[in-house]
PDB file of N, CA and C in Angstrom:
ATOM      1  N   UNK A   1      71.139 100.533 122.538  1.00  0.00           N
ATOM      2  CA  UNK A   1      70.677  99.891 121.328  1.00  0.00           C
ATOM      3  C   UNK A   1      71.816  99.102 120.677  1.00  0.00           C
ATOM      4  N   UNK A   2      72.659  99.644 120.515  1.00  0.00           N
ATOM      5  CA  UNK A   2      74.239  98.821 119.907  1.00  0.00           C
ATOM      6  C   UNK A   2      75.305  98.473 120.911  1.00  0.00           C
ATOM      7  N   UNK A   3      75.616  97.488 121.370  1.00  0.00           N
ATOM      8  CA  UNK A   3      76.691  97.283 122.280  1.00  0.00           C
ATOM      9  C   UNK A   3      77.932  97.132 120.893  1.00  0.00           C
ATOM     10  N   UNK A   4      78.757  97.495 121.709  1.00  0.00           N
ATOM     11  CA  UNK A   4      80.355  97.549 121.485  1.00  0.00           C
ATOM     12  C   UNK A   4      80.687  96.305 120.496  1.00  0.00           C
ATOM     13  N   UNK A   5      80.215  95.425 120.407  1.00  0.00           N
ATOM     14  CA  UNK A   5      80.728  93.601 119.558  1.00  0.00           C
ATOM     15  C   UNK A   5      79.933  94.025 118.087  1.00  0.00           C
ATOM     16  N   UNK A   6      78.605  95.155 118.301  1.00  0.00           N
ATOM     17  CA  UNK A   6      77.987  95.584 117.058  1.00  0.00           C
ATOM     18  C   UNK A   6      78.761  96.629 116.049  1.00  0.00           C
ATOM     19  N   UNK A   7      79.292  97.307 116.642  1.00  0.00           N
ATOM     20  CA  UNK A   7      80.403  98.667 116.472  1.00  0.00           C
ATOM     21  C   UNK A   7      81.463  97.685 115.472  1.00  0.00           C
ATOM     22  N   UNK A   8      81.893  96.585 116.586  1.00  0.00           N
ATOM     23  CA  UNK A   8      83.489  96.057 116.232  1.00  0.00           C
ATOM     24  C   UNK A   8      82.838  94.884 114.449  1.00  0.00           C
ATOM     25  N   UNK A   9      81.373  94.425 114.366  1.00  0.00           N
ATOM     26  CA  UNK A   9      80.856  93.800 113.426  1.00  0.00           C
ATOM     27  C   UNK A   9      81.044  94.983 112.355  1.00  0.00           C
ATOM     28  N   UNK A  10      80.487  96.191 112.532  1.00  0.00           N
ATOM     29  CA  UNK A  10      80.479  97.222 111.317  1.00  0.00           C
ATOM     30  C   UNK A  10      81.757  97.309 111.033  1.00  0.00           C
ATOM     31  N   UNK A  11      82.706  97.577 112.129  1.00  0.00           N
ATOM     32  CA  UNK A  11      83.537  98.211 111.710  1.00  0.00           C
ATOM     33  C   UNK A  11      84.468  96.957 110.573  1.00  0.00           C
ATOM     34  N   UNK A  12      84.369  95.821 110.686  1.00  0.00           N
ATOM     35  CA  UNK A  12      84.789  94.784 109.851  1.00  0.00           C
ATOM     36  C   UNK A  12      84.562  94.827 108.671  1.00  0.00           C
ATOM     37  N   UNK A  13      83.070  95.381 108.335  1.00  0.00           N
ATOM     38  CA  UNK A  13      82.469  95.338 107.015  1.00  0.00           C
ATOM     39  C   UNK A  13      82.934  96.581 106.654  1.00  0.00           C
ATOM     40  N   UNK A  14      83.333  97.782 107.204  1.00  0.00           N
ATOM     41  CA  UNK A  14      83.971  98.824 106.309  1.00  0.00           C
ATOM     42  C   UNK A  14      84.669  98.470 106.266  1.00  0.00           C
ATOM     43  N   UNK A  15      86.041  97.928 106.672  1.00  0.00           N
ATOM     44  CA  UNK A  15      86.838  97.696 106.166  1.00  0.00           C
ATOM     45  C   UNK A  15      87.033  96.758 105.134  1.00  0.00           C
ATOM     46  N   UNK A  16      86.091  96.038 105.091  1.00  0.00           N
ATOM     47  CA  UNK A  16      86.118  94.971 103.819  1.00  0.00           C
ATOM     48  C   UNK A  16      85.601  95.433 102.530  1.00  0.00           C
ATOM     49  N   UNK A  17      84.640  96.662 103.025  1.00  0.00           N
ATOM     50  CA  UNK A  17      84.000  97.008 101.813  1.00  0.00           C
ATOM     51  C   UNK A  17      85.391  97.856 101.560  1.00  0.00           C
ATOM     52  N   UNK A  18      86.206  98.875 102.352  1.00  0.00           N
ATOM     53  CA  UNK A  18      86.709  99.891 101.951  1.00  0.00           C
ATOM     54  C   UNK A  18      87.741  99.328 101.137  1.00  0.00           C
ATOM     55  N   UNK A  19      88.541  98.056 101.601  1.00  0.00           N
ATOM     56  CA  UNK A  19      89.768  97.436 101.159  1.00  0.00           C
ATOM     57  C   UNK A  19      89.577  96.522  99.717  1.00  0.00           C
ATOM     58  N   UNK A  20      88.076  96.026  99.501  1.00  0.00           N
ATOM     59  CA  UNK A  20      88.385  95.520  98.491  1.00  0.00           C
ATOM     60  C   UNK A  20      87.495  97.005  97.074  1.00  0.00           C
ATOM     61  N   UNK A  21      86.931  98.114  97.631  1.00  0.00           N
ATOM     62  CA  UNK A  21      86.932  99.330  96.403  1.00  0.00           C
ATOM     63  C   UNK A  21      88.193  99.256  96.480  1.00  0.00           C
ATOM     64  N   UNK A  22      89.090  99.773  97.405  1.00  0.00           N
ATOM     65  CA  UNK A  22      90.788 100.161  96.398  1.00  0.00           C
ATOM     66  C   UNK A  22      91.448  99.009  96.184  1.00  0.00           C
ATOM     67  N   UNK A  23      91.571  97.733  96.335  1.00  0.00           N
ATOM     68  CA  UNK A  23      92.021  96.585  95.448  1.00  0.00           C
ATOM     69  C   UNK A  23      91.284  96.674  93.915  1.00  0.00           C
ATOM     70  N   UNK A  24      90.036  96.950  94.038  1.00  0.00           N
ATOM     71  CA  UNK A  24      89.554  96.840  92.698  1.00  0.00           C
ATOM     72  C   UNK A  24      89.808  97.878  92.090  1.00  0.00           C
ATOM     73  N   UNK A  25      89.707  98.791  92.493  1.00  0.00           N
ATOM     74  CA  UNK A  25      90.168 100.108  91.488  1.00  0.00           C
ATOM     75  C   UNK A  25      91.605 100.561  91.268  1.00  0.00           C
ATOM     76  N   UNK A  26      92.495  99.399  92.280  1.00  0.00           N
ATOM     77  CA  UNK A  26      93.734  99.666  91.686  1.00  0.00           C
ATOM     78  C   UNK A  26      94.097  98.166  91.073  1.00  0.00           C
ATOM     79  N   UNK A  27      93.562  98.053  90.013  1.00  0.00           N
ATOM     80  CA  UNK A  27      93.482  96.822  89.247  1.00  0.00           C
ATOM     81  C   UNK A  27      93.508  95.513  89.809  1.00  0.00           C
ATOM     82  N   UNK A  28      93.207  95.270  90.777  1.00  0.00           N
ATOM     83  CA  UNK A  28      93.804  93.597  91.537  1.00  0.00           C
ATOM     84  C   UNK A  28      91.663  93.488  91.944  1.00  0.00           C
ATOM     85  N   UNK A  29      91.598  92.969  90.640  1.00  0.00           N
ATOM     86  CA  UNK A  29      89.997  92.474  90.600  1.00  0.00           C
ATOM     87  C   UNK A  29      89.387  91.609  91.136  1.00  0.00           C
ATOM     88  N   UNK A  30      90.466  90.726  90.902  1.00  0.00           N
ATOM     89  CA  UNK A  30      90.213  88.893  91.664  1.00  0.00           C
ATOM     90  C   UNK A  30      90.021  89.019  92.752  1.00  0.00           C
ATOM     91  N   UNK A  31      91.307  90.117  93.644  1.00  0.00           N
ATOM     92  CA  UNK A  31      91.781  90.180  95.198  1.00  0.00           C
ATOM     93  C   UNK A  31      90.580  90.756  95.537  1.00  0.00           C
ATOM     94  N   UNK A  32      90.194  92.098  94.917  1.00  0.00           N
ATOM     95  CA  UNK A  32      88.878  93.038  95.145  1.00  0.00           C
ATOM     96  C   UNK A  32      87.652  92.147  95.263  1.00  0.00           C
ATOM     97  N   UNK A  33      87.112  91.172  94.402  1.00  0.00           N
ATOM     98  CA  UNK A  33      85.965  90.340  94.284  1.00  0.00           C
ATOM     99  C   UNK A  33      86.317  89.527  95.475  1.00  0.00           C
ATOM    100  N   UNK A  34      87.357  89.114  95.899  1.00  0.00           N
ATOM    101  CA  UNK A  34      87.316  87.862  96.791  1.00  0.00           C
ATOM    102  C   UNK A  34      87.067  88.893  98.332  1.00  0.00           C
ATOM    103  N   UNK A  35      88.216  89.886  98.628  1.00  0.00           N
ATOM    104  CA  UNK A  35      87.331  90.432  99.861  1.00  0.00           C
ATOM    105  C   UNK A  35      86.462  90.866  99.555  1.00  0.00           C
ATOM    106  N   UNK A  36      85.463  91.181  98.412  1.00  0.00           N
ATOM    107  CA  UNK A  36      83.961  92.178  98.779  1.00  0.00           C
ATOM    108  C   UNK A  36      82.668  90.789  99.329  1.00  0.00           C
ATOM    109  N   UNK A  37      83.713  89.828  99.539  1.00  0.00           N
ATOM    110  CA  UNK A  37      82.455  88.375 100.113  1.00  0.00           C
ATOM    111  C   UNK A  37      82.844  88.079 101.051  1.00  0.00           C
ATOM    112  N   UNK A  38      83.765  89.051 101.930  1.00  0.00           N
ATOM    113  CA  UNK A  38      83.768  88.829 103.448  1.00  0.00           C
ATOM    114  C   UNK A  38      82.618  89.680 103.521  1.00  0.00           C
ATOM    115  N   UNK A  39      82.589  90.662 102.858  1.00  0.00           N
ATOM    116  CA  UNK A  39      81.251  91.556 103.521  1.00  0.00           C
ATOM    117  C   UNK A  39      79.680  90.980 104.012  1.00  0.00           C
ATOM    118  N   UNK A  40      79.252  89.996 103.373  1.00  0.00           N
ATOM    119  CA  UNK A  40      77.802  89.302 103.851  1.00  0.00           C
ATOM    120  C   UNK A  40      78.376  88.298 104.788  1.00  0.00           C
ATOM    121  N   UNK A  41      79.851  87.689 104.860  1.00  0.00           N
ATOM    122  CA  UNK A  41      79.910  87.067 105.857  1.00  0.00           C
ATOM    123  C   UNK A  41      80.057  87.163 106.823  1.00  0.00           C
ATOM    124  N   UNK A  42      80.688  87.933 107.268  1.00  0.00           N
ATOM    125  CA  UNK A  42      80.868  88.954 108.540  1.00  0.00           C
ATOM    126  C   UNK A  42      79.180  89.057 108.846  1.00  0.00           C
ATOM    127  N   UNK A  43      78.600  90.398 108.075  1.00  0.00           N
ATOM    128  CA  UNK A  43      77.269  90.289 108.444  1.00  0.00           C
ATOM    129  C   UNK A  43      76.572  89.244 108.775  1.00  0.00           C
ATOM    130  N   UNK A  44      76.827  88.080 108.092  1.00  0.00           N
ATOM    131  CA  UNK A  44      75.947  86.788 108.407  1.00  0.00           C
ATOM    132  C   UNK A  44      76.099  86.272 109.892  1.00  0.00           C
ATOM    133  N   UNK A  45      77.339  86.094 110.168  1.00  0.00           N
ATOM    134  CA  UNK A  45      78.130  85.846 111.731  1.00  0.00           C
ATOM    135  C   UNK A  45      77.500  86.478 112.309  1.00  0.00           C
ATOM    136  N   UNK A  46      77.520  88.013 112.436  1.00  0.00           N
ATOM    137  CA  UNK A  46      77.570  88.797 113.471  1.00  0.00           C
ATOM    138  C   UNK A  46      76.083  88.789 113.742  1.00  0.00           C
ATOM    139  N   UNK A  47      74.884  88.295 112.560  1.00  0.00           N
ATOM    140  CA  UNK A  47      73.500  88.202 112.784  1.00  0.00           C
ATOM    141  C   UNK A  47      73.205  86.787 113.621  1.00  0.00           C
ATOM    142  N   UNK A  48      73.765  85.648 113.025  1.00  0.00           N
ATOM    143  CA  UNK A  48      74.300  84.565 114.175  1.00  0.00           C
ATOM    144  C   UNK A  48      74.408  84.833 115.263  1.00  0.00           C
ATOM    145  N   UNK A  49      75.202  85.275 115.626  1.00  0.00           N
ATOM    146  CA  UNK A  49      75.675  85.658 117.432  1.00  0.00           C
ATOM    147  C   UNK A  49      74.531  86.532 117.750  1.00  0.00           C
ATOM    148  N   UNK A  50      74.307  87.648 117.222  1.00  0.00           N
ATOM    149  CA  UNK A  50      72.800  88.227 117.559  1.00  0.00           C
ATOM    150  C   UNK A  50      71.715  87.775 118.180  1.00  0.00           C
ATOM    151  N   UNK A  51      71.561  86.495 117.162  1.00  0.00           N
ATOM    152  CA  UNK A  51      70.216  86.196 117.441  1.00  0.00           C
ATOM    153  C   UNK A  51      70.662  84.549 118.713  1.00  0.00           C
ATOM    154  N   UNK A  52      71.972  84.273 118.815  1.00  0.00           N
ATOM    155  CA  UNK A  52      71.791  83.425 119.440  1.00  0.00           C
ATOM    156  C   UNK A  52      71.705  84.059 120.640  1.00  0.00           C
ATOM    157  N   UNK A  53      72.231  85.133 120.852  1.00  0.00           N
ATOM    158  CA  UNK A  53      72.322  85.632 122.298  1.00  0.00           C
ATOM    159  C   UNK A  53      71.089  86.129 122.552  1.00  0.00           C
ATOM    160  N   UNK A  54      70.104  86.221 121.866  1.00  0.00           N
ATOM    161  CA  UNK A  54      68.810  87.221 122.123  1.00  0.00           C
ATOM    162  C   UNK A  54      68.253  85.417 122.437  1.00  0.00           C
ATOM    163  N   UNK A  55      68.446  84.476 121.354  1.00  0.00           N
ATOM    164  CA  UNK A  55      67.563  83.324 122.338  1.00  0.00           C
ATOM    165  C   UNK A  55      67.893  83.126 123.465  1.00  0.00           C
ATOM    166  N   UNK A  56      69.154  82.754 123.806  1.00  0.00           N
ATOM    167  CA  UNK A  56      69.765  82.275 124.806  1.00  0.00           C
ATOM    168  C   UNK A  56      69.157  83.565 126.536  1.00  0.00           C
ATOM    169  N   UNK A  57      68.920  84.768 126.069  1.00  0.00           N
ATOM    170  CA  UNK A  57      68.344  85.535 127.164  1.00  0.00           C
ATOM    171  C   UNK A  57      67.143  85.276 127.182  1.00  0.00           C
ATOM    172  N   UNK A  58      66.329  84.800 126.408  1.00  0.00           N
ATOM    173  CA  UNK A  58      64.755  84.609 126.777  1.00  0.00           C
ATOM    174  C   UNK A  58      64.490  83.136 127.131  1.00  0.00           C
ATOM    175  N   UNK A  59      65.202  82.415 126.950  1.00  0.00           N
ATOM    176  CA  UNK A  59      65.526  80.871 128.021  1.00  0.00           C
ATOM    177  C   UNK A  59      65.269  80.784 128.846  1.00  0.00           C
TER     178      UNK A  59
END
C-alpha cells in the first residue's frame, strides 16, 4: 500500500511540522510560520508525483 518515496514524503512533513512547533514555541514565530508552509507543500508535491505516476501506469 505505501512504497518507501511515501514513508520518505511523511517523514518530511514531520519534520516540518515538528521543527517549526519548537521554533514557535521557542519564540522565533516568523521562522515557525514560515516552515509550518512547507507542510501542504511537501504534501502537495508528493500528491503530484502520486498521481502522475498512477496516470503514467494506466497509459
Amino acid at each position: 500500500m505505501f512504497k518507501l518515496s511515501d514513508f520518505f514524503i511523511l517523514l518530511a512533513v514531520a519534520i516540518s511540522f515538528a521543527l517549526s512547533g519548537y521554533l514557535w514555541f521557542n519564540g522565533y514565530k516568523d521562522q515557525g510560520i514560515f516552515t509550518a508552509l512547507w507542510v501542504p507543500s511537501i504534501l502537495a508535491f508528493g500528491i503530484y508525483f502520486k498521481v502522475s505516476a498512477l496516470l503514467a501506469r494506466v497509459r
